[in-house]
C-alpha atoms as a PDB file:
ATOM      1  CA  UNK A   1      71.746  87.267 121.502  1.00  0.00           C
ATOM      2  CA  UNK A   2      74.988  86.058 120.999  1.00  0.00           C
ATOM      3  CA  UNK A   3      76.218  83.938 118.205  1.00  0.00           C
ATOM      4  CA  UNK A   4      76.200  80.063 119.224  1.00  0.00           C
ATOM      5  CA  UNK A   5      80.008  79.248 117.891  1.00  0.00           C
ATOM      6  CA  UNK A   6      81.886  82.159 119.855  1.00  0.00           C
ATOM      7  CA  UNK A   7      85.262  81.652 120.375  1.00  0.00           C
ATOM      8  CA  UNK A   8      86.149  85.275 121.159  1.00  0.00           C
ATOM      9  CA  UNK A   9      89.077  85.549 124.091  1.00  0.00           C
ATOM     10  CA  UNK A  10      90.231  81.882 123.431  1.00  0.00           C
ATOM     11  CA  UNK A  11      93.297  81.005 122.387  1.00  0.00           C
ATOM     12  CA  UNK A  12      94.112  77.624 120.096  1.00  0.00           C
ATOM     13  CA  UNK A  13      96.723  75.449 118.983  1.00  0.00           C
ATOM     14  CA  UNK A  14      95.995  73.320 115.590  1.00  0.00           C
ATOM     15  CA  UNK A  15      98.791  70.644 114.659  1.00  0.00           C
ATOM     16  CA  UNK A  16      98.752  69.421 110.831  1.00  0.00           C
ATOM     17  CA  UNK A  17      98.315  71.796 108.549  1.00  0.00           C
ATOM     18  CA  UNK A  18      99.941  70.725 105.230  1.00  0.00           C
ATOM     19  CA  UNK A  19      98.614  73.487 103.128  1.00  0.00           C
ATOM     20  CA  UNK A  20      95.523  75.630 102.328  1.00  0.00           C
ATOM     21  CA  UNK A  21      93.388  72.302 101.596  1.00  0.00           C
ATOM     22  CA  UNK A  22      93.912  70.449 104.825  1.00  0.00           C
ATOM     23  CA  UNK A  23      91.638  69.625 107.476  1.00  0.00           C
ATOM     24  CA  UNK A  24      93.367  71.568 109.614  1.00  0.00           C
ATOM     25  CA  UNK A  25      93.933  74.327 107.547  1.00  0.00           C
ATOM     26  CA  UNK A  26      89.661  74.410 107.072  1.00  0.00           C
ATOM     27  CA  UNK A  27      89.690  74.074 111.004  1.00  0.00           C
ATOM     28  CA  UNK A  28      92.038  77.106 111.522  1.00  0.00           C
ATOM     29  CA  UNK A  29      90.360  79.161 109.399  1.00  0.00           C
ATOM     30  CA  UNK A  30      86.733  78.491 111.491  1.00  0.00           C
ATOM     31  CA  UNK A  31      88.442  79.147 114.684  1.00  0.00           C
ATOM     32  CA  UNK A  32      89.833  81.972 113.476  1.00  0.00           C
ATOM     33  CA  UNK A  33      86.142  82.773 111.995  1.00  0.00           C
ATOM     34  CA  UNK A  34      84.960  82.736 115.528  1.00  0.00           C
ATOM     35  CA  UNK A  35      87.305  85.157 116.576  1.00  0.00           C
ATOM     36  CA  UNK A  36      90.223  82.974 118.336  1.00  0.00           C
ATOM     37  CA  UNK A  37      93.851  83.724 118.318  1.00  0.00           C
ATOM     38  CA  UNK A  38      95.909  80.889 117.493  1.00  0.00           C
ATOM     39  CA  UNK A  39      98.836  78.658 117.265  1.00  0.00           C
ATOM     40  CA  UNK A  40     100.219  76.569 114.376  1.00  0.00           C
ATOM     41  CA  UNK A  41     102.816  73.889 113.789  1.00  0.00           C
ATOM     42  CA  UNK A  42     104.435  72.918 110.239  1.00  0.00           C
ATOM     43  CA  UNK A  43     105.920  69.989 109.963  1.00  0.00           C
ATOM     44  CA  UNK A  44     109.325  70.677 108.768  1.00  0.00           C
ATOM     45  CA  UNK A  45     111.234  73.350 106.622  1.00  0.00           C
ATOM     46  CA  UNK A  46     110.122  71.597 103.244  1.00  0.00           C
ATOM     47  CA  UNK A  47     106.174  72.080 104.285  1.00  0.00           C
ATOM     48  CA  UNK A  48     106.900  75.700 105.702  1.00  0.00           C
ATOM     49  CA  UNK A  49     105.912  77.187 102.283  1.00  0.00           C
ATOM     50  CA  UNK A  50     102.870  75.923 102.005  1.00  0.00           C
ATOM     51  CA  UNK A  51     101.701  76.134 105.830  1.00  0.00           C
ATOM     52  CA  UNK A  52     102.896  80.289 106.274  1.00  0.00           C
ATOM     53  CA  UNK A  53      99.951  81.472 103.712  1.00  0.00           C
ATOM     54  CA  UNK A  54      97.555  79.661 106.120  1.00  0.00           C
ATOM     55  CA  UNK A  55      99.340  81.336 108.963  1.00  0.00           C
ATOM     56  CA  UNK A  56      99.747  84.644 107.468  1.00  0.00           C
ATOM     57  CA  UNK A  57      95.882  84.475 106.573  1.00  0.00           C
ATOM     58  CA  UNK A  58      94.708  83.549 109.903  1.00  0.00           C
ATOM     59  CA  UNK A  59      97.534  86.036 111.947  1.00  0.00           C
ATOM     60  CA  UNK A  60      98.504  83.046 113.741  1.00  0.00           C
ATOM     61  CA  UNK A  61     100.958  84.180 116.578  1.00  0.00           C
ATOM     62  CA  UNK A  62     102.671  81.418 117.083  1.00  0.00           C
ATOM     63  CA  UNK A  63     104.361  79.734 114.549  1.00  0.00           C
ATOM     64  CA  UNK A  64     106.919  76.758 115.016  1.00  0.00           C
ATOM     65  CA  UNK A  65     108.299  73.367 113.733  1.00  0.00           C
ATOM     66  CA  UNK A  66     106.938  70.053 115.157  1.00  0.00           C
ATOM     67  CA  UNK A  67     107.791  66.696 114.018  1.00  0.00           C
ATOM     68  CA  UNK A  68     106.302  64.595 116.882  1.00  0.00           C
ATOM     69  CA  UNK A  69     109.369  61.846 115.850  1.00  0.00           C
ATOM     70  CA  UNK A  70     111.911  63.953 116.409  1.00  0.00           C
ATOM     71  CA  UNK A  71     112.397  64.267 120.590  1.00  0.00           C
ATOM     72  CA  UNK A  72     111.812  67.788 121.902  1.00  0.00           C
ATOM     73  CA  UNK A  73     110.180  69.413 119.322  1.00  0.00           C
ATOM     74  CA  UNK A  74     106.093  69.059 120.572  1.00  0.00           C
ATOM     75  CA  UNK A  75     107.405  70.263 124.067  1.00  0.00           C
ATOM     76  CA  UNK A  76     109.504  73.273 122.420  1.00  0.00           C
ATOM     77  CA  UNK A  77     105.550  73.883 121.338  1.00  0.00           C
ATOM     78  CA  UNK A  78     104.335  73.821 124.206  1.00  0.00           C
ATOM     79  CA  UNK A  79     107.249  75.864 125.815  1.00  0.00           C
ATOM     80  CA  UNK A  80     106.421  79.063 123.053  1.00  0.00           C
ATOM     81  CA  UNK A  81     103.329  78.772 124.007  1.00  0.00           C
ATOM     82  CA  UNK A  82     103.708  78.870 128.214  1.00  0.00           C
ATOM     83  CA  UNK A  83     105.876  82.076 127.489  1.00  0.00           C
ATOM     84  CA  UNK A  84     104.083  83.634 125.054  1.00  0.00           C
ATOM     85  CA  UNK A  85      99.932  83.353 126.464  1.00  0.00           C
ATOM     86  CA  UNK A  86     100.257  81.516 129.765  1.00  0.00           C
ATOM     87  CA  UNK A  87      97.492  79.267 129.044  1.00  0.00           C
ATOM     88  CA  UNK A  88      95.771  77.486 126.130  1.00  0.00           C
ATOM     89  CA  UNK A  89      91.786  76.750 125.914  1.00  0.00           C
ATOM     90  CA  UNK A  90      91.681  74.328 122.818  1.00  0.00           C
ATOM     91  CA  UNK A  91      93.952  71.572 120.843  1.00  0.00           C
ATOM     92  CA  UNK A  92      93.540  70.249 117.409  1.00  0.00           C
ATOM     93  CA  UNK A  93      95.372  67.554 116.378  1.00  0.00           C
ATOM     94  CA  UNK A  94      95.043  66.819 112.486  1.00  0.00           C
ATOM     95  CA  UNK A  95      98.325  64.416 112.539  1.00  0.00           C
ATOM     96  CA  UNK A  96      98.728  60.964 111.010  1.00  0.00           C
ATOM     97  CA  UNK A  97     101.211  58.792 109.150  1.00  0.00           C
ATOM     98  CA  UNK A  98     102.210  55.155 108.334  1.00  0.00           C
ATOM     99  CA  UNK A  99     105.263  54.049 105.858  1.00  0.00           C
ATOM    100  CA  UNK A 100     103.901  53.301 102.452  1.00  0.00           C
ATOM    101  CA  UNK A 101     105.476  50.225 102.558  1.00  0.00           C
ATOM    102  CA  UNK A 102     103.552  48.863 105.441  1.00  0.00           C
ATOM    103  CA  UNK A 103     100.165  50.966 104.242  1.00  0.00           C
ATOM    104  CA  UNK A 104     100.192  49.746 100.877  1.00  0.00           C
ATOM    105  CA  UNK A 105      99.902  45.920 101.832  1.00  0.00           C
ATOM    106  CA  UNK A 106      97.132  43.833 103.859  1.00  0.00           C
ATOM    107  CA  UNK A 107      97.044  43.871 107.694  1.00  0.00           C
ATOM    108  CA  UNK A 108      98.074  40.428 108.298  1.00  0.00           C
ATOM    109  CA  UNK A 109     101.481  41.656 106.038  1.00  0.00           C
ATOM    110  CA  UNK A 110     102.476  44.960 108.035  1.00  0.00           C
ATOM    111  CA  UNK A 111     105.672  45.132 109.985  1.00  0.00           C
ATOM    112  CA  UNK A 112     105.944  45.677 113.657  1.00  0.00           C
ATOM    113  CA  UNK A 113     107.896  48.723 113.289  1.00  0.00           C
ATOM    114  CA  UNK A 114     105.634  50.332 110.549  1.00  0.00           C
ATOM    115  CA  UNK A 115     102.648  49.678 112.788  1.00  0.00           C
ATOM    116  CA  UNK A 116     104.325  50.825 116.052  1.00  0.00           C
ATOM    117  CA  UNK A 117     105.493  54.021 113.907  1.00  0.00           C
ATOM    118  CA  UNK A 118     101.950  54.652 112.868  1.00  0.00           C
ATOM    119  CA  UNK A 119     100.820  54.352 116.712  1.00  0.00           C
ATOM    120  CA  UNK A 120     103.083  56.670 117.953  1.00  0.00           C
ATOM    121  CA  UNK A 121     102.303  59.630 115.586  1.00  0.00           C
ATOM    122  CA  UNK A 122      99.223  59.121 114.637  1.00  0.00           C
ATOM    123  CA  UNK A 123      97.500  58.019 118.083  1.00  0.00           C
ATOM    124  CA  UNK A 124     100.406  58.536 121.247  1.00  0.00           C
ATOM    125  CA  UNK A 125     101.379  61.793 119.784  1.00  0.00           C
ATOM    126  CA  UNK A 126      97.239  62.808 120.891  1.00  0.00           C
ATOM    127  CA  UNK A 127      97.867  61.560 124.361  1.00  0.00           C
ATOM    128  CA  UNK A 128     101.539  63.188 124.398  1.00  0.00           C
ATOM    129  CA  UNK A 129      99.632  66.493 123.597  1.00  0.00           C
ATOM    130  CA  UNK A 130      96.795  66.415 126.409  1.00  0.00           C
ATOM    131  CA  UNK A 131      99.907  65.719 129.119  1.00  0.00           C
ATOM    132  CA  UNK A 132     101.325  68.783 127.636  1.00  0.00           C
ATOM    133  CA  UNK A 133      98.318  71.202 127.457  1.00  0.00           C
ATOM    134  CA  UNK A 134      96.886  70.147 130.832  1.00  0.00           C
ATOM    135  CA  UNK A 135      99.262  72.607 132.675  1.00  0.00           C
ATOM    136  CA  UNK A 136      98.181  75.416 130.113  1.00  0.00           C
ATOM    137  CA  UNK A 137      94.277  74.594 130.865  1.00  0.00           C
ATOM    138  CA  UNK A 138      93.457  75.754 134.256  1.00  0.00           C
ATOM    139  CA  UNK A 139      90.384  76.654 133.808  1.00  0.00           C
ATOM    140  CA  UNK A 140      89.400  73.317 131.486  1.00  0.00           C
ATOM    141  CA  UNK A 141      89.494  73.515 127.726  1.00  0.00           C
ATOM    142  CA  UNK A 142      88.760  71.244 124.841  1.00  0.00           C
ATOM    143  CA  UNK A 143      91.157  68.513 122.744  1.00  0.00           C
ATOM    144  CA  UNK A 144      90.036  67.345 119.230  1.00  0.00           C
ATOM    145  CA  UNK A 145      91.589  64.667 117.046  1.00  0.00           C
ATOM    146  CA  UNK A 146      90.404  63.950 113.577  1.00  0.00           C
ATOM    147  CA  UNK A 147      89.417  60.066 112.698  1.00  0.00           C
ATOM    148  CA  UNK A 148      87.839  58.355 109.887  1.00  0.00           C
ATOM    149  CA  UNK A 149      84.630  56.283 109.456  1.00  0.00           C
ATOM    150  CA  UNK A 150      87.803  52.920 108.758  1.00  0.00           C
ATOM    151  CA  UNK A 151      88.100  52.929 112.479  1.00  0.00           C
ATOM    152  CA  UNK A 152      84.915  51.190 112.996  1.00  0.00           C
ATOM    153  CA  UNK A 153      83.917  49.299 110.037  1.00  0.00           C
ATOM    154  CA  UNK A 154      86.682  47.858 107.446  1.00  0.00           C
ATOM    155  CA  UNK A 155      87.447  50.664 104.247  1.00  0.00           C
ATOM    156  CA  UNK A 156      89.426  48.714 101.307  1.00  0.00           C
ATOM    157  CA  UNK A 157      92.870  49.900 101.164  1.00  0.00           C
ATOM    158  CA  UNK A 158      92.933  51.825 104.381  1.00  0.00           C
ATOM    159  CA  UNK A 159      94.883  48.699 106.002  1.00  0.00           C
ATOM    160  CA  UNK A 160      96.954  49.301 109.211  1.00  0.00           C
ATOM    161  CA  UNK A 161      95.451  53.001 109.534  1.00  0.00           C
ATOM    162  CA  UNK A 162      91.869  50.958 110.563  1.00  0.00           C
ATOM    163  CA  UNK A 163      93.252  49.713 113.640  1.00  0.00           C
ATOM    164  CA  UNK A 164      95.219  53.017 114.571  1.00  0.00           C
ATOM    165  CA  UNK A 165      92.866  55.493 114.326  1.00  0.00           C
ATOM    166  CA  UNK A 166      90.233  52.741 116.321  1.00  0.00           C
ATOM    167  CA  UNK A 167      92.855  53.589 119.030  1.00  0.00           C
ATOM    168  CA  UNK A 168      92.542  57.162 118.171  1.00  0.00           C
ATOM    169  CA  UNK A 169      89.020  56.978 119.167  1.00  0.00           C
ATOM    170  CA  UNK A 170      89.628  54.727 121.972  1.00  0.00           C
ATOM    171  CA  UNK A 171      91.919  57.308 123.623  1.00  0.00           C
ATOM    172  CA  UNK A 172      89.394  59.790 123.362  1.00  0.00           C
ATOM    173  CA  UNK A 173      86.974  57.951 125.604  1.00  0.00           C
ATOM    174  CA  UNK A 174      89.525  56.878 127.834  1.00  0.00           C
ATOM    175  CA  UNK A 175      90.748  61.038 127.857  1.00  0.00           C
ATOM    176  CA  UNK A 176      87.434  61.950 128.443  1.00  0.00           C
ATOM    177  CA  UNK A 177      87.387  59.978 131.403  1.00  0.00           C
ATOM    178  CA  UNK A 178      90.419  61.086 133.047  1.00  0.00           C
ATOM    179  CA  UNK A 179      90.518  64.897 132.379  1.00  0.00           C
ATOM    180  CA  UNK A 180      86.369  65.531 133.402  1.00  0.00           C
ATOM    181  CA  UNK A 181      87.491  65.899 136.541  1.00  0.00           C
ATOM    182  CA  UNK A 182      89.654  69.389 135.074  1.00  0.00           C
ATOM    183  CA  UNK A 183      87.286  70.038 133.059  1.00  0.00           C
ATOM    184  CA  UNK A 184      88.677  68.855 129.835  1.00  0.00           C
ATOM    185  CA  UNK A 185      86.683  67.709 127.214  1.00  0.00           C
ATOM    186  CA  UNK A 186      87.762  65.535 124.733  1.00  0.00           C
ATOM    187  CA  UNK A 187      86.845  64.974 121.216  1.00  0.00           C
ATOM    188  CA  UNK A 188      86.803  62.532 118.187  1.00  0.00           C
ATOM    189  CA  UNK A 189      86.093  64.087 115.135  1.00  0.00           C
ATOM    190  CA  UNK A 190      85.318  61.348 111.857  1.00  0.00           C
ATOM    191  CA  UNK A 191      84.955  63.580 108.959  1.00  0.00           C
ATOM    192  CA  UNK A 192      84.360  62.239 105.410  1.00  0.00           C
ATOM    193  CA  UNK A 193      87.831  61.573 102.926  1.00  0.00           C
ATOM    194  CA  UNK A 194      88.847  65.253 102.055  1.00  0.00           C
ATOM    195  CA  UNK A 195      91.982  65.089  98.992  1.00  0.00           C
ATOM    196  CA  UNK A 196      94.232  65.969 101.462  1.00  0.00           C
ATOM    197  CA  UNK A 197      97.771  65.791 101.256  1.00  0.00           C
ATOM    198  CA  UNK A 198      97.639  62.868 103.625  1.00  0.00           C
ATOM    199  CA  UNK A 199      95.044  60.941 102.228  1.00  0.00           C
ATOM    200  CA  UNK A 200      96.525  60.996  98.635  1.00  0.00           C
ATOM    201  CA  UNK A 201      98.949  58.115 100.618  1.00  0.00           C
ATOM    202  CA  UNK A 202      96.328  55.745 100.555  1.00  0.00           C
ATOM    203  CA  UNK A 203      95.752  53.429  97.682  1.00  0.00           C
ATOM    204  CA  UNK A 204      92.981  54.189  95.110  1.00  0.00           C
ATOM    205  CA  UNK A 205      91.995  56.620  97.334  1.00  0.00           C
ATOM    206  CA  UNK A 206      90.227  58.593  93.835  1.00  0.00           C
ATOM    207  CA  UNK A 207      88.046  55.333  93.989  1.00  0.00           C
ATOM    208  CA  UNK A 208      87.169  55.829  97.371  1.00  0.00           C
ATOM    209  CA  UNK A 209      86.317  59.441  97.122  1.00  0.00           C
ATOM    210  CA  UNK A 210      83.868  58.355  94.336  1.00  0.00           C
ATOM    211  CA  UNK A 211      82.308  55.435  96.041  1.00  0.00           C
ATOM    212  CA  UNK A 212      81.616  57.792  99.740  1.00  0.00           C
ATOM    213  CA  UNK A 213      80.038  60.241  97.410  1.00  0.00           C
ATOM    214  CA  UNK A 214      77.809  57.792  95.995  1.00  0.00           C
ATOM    215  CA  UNK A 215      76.325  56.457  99.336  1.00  0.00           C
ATOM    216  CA  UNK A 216      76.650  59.420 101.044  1.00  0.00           C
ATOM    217  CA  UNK A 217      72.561  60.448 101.292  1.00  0.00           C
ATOM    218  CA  UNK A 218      73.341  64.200  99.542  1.00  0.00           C
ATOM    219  CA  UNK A 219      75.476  62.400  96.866  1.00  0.00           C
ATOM    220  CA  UNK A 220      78.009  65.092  97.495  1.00  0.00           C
ATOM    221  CA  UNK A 221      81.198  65.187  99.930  1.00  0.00           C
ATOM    222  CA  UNK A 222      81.580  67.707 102.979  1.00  0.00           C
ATOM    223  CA  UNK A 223      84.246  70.216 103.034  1.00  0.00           C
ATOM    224  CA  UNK A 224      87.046  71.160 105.090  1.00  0.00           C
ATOM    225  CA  UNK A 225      85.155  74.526 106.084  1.00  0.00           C
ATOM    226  CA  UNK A 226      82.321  72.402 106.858  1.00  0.00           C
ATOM    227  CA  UNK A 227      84.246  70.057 109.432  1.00  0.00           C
ATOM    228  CA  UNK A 228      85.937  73.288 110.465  1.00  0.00           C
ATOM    229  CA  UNK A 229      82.746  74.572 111.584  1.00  0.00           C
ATOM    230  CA  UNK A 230      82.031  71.476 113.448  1.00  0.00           C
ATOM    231  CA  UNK A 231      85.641  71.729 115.483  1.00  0.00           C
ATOM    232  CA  UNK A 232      84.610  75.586 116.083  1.00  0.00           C
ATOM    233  CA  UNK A 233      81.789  74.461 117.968  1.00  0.00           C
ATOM    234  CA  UNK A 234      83.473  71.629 120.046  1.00  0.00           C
ATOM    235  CA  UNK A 235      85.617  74.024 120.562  1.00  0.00           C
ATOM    236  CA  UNK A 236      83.111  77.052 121.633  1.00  0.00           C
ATOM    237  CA  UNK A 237      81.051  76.787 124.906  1.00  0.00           C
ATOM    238  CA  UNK A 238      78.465  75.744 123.259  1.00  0.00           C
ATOM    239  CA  UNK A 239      79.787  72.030 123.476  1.00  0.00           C
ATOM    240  CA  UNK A 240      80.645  71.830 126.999  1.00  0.00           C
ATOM    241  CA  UNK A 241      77.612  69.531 127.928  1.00  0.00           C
ATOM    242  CA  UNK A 242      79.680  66.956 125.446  1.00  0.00           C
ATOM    243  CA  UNK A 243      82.809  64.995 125.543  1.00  0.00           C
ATOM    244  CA  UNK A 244      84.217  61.892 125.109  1.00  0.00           C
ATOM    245  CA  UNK A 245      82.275  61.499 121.925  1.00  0.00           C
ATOM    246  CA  UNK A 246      83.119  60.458 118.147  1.00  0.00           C
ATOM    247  CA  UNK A 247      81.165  63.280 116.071  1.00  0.00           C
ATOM    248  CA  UNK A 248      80.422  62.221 112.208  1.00  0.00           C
ATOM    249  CA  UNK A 249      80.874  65.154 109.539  1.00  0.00           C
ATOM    250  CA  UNK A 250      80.858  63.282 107.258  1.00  0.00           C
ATOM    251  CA  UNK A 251      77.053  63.639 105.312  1.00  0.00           C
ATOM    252  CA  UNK A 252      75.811  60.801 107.048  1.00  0.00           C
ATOM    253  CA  UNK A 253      78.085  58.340 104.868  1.00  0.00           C
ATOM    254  CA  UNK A 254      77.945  56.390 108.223  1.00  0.00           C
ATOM    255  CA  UNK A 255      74.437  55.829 109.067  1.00  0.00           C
ATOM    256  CA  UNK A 256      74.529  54.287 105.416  1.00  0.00           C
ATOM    257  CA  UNK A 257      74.463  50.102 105.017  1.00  0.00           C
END
């Protein structure tokens, strides 16, 4: 009998890894747990230091730069990876940002730039990234984004990111939609807050932590190798009869009033 989360033969690109402790960097590590080869993005020469352990660790074969604001560097991604493999079977994309300025401050107070900013990497840069892969998925494949339980109910302090990642999940439905017919799936994944490098932007985000683990039912928070293990089977056949779908790891903080 074969093991249920098999990724064996498939090959995988995962955008966001920070460092060792990032969702991504969990995610990477369960695909390459499941026996995928893989492709991984750092965000600039600053983060390369701490992304290359998780690279080296995982024998990632493709490693390359990829600031989704600066034009031509996602599609230089995409180009390494056309010559290199020829195709490409699964996508994570663990990418978001906002200015402080505009994240630190009520809704109703955020600027139109800051929020269009935080639209275009956190949410268009998903939709840039299935336009780019479909030519690599010929035989279908599977795209995952990473979300948060603030797109569908109102977190304190998580301000403009509540209405972004809402379009985060959006998209994914809408994706799912459009790329059945290629046999693309499409994924939402809300996990619970992880201190990640990215969350530490959000304000009293130590309270937060504390409150989740609180209501969370086991009174404990999940891990990144946990939500990995979750992304590994999206990303497995195993989850082909789903798509479109947002997927809680998160401890079942959500089913919680």
């Amino acid at each position: 009998m074969t093991a249920t989360v098999d990724l064996e033969g498939k090959r995988g690109l995962v955008v966001g890894i920070a460092n060792e402790h990032s969702i991504a960097a969990g995610c990477a590590r369960a695909f390459r747990d499941a026996g995928a080869e893989l492709a991984v993005t750092f965000l600039n020469e600053k983060a390369l230091p701490f992304v290359s352990p998780v690279a080296d660790a995982i024998g990632a074969e493709v490693v390359g730069p990829c600031d989704v604001r600066i034009p031509g560097q996602l599609e230089a991604v995409f180009d390494d990876i056309t010559k290199r493999w020829g195709r490409l079977d699964f996508l994570l994309h663990s990418i978001a940002f906002a200015p402080r300025e505009d994240l630190h401050t009520p809704l109703v107070n955020c600027s139109s730039e800051g929020f269009g900013l935080a639209m275009d990497v956190s949410c268009h840069s998903f939709i840039r990234m299935a336009n780019l892969t479909l030519p690599l998925m010929k035989d279908g494949g599977c795209l995952m984004t990473v979300s948060f339980y603030g797109a569908d109910k109102v977190v304190e302090n998580y301000n403009l990111m509540g209405p972004v990642k809402a379009a985060l999940e959006s998209s994914v439905r809408y994706l799912a939609a459009d790329l059945a017919s290629r046999n693309v799936r499409v994924h939402a994944i809300s996990t619970g807050p992880v201190q990640t490098r990215a969350a530490s932007g959000i304000a009293r985000f130590d309270e937060l932590i504390n409150e989740v683990r609180e209501r969370t039912p086991a009174k404990r928070l999940v891990s990144v190798e946990e939500i990995g293990k979750v992304a590994a089977f999206l990303a497995s056949d195993a989850g082909t009869p789903l798509t479109g779908s947002v997927t809680y790891a998160d401890g079942g903080f959500h089913v919680m009033a």
